[in-house]
N, C-alpha and C. Protein backbone atom coordinates (compact mmCIF):
# COMPACT_ATOMS: atom_id res chain seq x y z
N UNK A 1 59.37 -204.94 14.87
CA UNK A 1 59.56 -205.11 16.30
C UNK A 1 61.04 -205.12 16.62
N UNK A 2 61.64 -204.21 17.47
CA UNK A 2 62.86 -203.87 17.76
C UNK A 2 63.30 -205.03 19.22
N UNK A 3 63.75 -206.06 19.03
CA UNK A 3 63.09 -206.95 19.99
C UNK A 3 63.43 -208.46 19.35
N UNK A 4 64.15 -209.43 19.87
CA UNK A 4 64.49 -210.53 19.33
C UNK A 4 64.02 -211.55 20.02
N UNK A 5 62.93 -211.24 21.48
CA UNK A 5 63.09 -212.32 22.06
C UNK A 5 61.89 -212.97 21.83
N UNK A 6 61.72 -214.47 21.59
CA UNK A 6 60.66 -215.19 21.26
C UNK A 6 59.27 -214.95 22.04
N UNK A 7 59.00 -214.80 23.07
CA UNK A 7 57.95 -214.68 24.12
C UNK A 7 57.15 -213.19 23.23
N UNK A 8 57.99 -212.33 22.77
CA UNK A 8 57.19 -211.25 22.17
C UNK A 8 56.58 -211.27 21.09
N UNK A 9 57.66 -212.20 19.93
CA UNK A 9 56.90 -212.31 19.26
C UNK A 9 55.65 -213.06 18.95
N UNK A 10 55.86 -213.59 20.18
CA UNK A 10 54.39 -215.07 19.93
C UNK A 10 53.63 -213.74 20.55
N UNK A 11 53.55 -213.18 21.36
CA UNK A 11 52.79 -211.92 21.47
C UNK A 11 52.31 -210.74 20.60
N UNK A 12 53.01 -210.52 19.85
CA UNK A 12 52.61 -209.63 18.96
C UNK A 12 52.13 -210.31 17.41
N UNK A 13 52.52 -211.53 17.57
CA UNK A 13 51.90 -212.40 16.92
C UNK A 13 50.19 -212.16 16.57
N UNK A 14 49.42 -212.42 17.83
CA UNK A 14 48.10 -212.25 18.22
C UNK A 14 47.84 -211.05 17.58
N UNK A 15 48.07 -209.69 17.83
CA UNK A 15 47.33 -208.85 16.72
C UNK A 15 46.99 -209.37 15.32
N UNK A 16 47.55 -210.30 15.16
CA UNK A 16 46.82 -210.67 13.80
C UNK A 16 47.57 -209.35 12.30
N UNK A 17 48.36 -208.59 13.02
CA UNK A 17 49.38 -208.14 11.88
C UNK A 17 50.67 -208.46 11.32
N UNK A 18 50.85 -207.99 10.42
CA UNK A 18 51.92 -208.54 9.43
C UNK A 18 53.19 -207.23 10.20
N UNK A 19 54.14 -208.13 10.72
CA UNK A 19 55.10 -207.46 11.10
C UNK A 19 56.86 -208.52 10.86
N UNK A 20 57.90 -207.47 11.05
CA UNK A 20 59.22 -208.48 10.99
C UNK A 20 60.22 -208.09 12.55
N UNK A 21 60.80 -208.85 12.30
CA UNK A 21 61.55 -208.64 13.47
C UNK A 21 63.18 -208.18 13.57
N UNK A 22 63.45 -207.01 13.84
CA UNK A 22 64.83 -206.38 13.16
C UNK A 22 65.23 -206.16 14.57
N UNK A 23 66.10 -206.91 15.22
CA UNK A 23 66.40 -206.81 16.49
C UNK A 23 67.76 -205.48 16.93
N UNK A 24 66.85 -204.74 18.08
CA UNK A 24 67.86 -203.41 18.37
C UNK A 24 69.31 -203.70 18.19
N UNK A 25 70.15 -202.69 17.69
CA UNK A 25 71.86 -202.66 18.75
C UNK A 25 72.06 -202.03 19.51
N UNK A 26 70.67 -201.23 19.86
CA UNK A 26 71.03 -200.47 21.02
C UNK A 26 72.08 -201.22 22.05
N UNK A 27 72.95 -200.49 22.58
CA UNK A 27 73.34 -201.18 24.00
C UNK A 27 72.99 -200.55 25.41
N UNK A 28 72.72 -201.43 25.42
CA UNK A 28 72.10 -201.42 26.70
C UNK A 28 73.10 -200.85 28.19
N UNK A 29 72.44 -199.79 29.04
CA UNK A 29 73.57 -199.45 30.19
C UNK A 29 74.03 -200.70 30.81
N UNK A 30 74.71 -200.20 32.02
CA UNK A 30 74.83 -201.62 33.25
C UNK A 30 73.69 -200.89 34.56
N UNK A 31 73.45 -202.37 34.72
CA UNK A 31 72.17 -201.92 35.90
C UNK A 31 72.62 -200.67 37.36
N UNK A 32 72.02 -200.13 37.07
CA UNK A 32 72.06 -199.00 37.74
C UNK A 32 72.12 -199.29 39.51
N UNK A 33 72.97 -198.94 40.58
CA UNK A 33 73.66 -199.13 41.58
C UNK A 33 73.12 -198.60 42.55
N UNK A 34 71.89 -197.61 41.99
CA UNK A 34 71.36 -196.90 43.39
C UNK A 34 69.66 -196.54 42.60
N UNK A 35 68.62 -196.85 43.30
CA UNK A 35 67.36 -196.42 43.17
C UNK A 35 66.73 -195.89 41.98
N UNK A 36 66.41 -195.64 40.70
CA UNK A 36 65.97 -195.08 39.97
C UNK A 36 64.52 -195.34 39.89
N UNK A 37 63.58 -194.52 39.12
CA UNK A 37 62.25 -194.31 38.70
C UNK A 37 62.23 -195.60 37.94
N UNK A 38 61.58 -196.44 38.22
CA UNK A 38 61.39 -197.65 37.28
C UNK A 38 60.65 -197.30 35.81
N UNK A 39 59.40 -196.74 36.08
CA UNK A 39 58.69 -195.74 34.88
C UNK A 39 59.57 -195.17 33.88
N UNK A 40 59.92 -194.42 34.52
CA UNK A 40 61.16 -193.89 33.23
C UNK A 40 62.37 -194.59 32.88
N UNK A 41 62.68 -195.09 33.81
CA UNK A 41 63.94 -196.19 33.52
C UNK A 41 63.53 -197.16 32.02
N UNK A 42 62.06 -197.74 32.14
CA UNK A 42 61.84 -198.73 31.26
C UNK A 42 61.22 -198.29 30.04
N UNK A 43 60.99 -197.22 30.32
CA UNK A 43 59.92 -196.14 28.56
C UNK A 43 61.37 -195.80 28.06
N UNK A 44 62.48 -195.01 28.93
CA UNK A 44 63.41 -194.31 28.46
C UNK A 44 64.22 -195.97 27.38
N UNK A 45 64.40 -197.12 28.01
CA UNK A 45 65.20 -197.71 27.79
C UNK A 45 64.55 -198.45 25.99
N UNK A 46 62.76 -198.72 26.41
CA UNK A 46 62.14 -198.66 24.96
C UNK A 46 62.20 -198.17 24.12
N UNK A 47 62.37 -196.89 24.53
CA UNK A 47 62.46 -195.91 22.71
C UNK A 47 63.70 -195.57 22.72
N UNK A 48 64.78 -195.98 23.72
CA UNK A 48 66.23 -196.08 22.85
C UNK A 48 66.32 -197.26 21.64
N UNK A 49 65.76 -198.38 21.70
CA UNK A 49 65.55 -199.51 20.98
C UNK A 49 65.41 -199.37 20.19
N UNK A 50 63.77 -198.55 20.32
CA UNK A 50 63.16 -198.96 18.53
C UNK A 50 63.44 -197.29 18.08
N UNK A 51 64.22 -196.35 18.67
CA UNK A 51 64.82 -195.19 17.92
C UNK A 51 66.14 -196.26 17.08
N UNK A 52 67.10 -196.59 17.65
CA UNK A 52 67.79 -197.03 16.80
C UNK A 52 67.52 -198.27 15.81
N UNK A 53 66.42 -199.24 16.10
CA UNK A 53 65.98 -199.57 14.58
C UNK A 53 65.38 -199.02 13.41
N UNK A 54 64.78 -197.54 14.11
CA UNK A 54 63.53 -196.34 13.24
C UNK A 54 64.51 -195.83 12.68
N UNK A 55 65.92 -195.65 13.06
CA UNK A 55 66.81 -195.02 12.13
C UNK A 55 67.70 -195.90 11.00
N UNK A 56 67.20 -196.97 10.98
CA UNK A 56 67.62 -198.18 9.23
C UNK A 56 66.41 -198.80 9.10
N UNK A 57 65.37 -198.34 8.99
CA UNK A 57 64.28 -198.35 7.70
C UNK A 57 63.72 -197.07 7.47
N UNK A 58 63.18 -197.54 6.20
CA UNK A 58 62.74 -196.53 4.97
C UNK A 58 61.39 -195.94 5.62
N UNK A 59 60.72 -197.14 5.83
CA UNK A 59 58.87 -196.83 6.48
C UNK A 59 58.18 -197.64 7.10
N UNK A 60 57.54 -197.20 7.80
CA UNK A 60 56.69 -198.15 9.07
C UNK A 60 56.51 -197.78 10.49
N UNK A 61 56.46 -198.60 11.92
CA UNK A 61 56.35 -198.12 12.68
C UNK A 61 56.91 -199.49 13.56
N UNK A 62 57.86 -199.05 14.29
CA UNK A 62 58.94 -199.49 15.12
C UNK A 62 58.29 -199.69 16.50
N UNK A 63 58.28 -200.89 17.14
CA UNK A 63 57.82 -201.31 18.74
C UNK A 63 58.95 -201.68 19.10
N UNK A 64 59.32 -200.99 20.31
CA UNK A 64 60.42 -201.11 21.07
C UNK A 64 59.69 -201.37 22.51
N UNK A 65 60.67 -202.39 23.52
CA UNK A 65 59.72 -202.72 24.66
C UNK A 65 60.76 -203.13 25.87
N UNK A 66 60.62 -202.99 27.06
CA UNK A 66 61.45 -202.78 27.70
C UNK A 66 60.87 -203.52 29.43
N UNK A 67 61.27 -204.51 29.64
CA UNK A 67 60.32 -205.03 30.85
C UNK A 67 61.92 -205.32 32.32
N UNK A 68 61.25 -204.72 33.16
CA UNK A 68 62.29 -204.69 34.86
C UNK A 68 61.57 -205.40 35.97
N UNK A 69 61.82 -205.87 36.64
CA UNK A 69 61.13 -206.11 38.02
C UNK A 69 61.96 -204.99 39.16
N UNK A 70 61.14 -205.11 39.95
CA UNK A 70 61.33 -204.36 41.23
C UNK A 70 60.99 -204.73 42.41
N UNK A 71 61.52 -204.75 43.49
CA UNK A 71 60.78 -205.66 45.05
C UNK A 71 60.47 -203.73 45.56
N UNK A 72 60.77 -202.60 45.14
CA UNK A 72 60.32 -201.77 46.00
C UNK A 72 59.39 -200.70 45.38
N UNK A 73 58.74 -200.83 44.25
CA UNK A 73 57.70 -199.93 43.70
C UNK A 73 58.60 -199.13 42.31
N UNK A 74 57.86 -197.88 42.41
CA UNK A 74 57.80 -196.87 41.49
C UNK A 74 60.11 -196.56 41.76
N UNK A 75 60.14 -196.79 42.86
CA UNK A 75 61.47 -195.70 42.41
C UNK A 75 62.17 -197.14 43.39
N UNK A 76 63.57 -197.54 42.83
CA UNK A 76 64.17 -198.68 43.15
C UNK A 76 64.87 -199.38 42.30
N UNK A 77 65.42 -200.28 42.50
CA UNK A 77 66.68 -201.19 42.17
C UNK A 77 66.54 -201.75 40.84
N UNK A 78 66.24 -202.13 39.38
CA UNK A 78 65.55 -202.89 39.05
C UNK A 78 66.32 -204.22 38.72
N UNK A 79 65.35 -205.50 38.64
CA UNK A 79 65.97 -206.73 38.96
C UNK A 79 66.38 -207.44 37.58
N UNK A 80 67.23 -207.20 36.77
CA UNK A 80 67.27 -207.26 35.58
C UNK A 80 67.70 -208.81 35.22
N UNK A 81 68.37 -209.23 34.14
CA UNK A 81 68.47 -210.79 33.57
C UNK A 81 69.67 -211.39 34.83
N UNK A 82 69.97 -211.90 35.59
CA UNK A 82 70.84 -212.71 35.89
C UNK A 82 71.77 -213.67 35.38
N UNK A 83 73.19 -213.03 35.47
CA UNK A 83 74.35 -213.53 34.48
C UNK A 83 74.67 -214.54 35.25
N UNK A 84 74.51 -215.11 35.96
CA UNK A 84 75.00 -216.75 35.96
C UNK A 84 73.90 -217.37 37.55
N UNK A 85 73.99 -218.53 38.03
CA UNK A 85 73.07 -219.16 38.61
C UNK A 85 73.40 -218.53 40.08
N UNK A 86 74.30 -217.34 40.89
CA UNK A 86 74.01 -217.04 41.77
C UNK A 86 73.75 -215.89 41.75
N UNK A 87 73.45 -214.86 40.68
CA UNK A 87 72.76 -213.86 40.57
C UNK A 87 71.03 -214.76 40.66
N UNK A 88 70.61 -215.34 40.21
CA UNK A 88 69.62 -215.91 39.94
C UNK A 88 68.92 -216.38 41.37
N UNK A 89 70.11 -216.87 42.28
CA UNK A 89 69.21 -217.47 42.71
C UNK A 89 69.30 -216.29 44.11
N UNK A 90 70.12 -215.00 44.24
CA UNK A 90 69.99 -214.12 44.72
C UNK A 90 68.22 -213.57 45.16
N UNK A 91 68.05 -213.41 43.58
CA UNK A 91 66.95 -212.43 43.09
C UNK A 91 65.77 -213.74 43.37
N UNK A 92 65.82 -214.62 43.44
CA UNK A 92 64.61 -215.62 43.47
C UNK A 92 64.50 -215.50 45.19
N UNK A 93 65.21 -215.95 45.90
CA UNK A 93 65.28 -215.62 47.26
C UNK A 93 64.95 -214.29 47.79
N UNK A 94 64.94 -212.85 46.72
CA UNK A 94 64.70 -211.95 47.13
C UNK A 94 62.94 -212.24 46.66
N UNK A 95 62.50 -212.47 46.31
CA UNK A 95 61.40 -212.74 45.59
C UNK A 95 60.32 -213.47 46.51
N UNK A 96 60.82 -214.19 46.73
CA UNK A 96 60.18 -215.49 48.19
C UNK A 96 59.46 -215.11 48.98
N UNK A 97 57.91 -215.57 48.81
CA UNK A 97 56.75 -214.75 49.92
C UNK A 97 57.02 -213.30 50.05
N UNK A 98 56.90 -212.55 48.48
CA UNK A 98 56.82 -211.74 48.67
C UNK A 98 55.77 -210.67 47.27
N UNK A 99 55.36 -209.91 47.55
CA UNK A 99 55.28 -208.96 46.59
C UNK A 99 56.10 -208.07 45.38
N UNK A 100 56.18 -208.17 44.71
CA UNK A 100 56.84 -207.31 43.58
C UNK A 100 56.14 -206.83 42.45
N UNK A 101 56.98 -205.71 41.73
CA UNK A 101 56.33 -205.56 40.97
C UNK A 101 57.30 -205.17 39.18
N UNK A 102 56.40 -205.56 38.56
CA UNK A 102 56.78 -205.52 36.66
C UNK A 102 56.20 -204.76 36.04
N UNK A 103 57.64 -203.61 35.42
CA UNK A 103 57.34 -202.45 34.83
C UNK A 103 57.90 -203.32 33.37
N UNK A 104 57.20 -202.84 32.55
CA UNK A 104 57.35 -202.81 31.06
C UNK A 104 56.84 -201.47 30.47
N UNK A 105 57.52 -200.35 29.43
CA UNK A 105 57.40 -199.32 28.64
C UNK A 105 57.56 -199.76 27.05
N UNK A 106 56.84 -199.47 26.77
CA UNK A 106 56.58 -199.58 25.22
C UNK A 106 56.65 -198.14 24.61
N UNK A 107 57.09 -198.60 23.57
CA UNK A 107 57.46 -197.49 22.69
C UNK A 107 57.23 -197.43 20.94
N UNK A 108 56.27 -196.70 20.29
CA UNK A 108 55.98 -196.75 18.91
C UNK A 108 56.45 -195.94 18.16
N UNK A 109 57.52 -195.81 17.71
CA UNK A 109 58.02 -194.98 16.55
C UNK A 109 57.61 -195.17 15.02
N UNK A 110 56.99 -194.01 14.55
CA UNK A 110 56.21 -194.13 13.40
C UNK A 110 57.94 -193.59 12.73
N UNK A 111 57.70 -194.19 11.43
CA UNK A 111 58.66 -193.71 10.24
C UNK A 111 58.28 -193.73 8.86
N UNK A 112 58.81 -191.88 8.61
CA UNK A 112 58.45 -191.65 7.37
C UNK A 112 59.31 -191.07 5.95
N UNK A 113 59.34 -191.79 5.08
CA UNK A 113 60.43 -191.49 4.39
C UNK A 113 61.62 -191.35 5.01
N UNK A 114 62.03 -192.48 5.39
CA UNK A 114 63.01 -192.63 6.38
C UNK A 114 63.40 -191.43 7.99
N UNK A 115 62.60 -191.27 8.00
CA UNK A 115 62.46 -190.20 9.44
C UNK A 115 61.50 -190.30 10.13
N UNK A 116 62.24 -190.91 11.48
CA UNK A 116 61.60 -191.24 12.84
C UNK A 116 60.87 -190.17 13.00
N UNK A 117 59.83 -190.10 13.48
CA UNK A 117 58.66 -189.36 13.98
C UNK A 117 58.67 -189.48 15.54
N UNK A 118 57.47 -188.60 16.53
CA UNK A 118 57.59 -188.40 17.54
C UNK A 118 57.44 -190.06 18.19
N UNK A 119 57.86 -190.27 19.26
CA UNK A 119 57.62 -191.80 19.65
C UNK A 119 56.05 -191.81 20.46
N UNK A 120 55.34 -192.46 20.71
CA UNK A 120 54.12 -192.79 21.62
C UNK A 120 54.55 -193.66 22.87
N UNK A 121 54.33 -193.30 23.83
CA UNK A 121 55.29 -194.02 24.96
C UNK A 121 54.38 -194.44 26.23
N UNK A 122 54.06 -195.42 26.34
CA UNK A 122 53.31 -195.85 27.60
C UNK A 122 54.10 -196.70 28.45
N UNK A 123 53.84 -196.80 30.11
CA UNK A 123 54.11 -197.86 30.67
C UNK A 123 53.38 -198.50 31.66
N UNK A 124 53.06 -200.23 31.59
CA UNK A 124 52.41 -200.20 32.21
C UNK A 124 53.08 -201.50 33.74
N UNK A 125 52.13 -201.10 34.82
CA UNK A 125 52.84 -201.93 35.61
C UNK A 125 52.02 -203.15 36.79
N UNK A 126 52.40 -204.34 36.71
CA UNK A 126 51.79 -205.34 37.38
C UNK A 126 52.27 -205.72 38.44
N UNK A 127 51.39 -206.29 39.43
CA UNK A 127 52.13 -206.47 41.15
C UNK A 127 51.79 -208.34 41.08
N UNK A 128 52.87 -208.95 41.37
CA UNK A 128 52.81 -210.31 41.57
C UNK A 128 53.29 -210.44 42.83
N UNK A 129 52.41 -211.86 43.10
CA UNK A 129 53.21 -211.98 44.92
C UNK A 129 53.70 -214.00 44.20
N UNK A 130 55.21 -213.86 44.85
CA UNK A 130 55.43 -215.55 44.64
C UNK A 130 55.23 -216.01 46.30
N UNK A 131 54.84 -217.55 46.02
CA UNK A 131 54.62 -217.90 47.12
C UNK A 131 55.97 -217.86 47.83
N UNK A 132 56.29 -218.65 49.50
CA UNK A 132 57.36 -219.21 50.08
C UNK A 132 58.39 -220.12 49.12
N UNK A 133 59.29 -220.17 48.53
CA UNK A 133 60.24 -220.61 47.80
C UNK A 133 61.40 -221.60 49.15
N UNK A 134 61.67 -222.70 49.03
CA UNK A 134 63.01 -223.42 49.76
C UNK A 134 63.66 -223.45 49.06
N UNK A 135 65.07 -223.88 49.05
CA UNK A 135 66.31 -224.10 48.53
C UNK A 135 66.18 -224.49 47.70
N UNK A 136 65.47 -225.94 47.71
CA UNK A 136 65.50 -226.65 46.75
C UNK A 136 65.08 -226.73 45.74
N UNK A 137 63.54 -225.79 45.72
CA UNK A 137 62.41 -225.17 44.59
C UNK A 137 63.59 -224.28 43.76
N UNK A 138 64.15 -223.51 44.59
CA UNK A 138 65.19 -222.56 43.85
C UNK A 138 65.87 -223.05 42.79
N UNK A 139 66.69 -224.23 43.42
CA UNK A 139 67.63 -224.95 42.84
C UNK A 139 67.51 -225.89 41.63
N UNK A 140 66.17 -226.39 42.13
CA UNK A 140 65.35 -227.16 41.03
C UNK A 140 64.92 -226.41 39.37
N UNK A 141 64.38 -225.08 39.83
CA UNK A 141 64.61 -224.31 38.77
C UNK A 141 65.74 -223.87 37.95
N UNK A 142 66.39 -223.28 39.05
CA UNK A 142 67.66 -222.65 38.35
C UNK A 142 68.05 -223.67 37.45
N UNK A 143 67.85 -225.23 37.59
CA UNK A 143 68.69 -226.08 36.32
C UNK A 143 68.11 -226.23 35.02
N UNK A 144 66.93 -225.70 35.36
CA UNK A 144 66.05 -225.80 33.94
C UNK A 144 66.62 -224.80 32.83
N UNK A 145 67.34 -223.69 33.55
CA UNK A 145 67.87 -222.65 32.88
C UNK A 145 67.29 -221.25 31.92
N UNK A 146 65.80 -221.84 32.93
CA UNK A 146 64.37 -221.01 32.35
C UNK A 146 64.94 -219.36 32.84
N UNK A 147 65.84 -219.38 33.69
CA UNK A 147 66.02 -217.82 34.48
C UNK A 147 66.75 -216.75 33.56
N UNK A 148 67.35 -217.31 32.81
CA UNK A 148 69.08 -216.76 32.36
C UNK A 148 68.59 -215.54 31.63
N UNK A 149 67.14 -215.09 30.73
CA UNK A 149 67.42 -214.67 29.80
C UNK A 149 66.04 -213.41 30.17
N UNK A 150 65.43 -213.78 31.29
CA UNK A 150 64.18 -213.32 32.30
C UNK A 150 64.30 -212.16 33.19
N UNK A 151 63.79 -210.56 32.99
CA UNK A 151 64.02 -209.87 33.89
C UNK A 151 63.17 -210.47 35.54
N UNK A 152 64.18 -210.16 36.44
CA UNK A 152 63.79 -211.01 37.75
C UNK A 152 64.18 -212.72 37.75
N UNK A 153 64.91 -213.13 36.97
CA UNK A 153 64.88 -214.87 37.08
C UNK A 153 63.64 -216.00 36.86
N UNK A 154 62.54 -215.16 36.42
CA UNK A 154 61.67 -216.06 36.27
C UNK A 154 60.58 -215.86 34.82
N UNK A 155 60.28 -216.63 34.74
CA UNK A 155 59.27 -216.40 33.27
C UNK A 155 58.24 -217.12 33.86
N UNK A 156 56.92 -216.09 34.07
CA UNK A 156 55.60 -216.65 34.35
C UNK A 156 54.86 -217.07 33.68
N UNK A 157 54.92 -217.63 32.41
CA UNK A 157 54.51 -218.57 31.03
C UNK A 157 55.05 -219.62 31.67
N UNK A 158 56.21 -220.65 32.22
CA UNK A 158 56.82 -221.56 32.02
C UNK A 158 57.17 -222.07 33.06
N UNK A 159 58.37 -222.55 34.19
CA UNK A 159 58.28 -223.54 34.75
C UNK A 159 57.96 -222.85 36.49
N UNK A 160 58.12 -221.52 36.14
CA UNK A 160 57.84 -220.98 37.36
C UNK A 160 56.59 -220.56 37.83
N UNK A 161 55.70 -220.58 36.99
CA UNK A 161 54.07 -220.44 37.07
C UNK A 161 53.63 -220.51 38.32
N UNK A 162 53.80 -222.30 38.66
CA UNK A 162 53.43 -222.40 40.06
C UNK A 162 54.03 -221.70 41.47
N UNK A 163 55.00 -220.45 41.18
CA UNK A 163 55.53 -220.19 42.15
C UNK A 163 54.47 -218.60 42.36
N UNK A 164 54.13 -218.55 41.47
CA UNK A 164 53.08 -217.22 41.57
C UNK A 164 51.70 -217.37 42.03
N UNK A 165 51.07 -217.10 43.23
CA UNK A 165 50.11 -217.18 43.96
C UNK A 165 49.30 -216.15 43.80
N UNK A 166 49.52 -214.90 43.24
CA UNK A 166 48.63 -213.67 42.98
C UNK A 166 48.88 -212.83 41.68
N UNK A 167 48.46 -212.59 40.70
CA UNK A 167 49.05 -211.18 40.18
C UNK A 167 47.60 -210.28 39.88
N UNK A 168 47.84 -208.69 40.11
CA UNK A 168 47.29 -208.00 40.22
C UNK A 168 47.66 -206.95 39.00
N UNK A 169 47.00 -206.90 37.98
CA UNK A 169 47.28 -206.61 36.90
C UNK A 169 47.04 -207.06 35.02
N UNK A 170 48.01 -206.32 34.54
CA UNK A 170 47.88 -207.38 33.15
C UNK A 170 49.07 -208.37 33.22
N UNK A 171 48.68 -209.84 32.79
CA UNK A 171 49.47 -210.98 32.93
C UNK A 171 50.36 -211.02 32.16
N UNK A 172 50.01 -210.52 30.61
CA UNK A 172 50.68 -210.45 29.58
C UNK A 172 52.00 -209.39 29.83
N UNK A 173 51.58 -208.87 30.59
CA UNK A 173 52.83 -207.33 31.06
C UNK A 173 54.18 -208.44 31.76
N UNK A 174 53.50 -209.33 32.90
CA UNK A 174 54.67 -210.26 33.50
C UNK A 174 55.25 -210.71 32.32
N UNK A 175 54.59 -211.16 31.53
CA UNK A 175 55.47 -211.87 30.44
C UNK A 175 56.29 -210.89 29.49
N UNK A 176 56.04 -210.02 29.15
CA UNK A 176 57.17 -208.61 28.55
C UNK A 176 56.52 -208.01 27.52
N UNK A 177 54.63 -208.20 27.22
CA UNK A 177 53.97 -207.35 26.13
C UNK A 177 52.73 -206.81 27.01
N UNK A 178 52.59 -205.81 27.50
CA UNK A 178 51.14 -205.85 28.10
C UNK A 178 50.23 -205.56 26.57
N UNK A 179 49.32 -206.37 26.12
CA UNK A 179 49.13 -206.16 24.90
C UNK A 179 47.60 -205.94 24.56
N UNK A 180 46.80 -205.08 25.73
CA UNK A 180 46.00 -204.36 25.81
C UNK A 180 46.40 -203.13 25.68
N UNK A 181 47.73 -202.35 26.18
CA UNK A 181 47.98 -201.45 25.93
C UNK A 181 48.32 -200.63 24.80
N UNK A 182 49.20 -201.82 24.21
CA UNK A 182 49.63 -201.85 22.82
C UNK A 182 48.64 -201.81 21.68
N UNK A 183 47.27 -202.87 22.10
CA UNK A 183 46.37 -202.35 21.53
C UNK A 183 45.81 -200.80 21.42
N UNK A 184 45.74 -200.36 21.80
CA UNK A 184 45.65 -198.84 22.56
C UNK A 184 46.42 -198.09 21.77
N UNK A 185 47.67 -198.06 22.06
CA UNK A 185 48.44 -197.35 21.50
C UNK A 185 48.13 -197.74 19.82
N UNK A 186 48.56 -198.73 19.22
CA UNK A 186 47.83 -198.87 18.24
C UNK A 186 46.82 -197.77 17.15
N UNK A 187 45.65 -198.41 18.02
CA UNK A 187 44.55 -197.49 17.85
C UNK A 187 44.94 -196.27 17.45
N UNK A 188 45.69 -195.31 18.66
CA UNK A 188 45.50 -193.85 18.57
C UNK A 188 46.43 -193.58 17.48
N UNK A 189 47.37 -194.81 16.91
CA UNK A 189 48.01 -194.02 15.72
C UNK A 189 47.49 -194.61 14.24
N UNK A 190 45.84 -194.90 14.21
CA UNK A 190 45.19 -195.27 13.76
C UNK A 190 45.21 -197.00 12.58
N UNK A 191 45.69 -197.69 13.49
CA UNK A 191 45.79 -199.42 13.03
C UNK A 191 44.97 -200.06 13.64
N UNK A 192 43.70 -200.15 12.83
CA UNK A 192 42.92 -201.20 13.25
C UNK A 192 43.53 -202.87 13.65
N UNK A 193 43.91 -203.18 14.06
CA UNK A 193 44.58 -204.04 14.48
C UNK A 193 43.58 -205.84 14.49
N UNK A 194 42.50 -204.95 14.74
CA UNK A 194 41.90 -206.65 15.05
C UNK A 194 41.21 -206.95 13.45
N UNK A 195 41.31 -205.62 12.24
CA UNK A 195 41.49 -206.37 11.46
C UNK A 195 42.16 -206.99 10.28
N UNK A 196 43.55 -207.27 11.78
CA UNK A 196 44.37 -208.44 10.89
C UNK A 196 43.65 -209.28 10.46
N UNK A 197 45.08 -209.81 9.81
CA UNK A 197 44.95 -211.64 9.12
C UNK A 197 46.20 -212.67 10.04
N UNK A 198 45.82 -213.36 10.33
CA UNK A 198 46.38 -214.50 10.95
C UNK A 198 48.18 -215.01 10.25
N UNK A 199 49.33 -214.63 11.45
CA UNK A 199 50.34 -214.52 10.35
C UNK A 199 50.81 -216.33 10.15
N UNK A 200 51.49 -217.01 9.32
CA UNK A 200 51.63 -218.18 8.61
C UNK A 200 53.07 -218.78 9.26
């Protein structure tokens, strides 16, 4: 898994396979200043990941994963980690009684005898509405410091839960694995997956 952040791996955990965690160097652009395809923005940004971990191992198959928010659909701004508490509380206020939506692209690079193979690339995307947010809900969060590390400022596992009144979609996608899909993908590159063993 090309991917260091804890929330995934307790996610990819659940397949019940034996995997390690070799975190990308990709670097990452700077958030983009005018409108882009969120779809491609977040597949393209996945299999930059796990291409550059598929290129330092010998064999296996590389998950690279890539999750944005957006307040305007398919083509738009995306709302990426917030570097300090008034980016944060920007994007939470943009958020407030409203609709949005969470693109995550996944990406499977098979490797063989040390050569990346074609990637498998899906993305999938969920619509959450947060309720009315005040100042102080804002503020109250922002100190928990749950935002800092969260595309959009919030992690819907944890203290912001209650601020989400709808989601329309896969839940697991808000959180940064949609992992029905992944099952899926999986599959078609033939890993029975469910019959793992429970990892220790």
């Amino acid at each position: 898994m090309a991917s260091a952040s804890p929330r995934r791996r307790e996610l990819v955990a659940l397949l019940r396979l034996p995997f390690e965690v070799v975190p990308s160097h990709y670097q990452e652009p700077s958030s983009p200043t005018s409108p882009v395809s969120l779809p491609r923005f977040v597949v393209e940004l996945a299999t930059a990941k796990a291409h550059e971990v598929a290129h330092r191992i010998e064999e296996g198959l590389v998950l690279g994963a890539d999750t944005e928010v957006s307040l305007e659909g398919d083509v738009g701004l995306p709302l990426g980690k917030p570097a300090n508490p008034q980016e944060a509380t920007s994007m939470l206020h943009a958020l407030s009684g409203r609709t949005h939506y969470v693109y995550t692209g996944l990406a499977l690079v098979p490797v063989v005898d040390g050569s990346p193979q074609e990637p498998l690339q899906e993305v999938v995307c969920t619509r959450v509405r947060f309720r009315e947010l005040s100042d102080d809900m804002i503020a109250a969060y922002i100190a928990t410091s749950e935002p800092f590390d969260k595309a959009g400022a919030y992690g819907a596992q944890g203290y912001a839960a209650p601020y989400i009144e709808a989601i329309d979609g896969d839940f697991f996608n808000v959180v940064g694995l949609p992992l029905c899909t992944l099952g899926h993908m999986l599959e078609r590159l033939g890993v029975a997956w469910w019959r793992g063993t429970p990892q220790t």
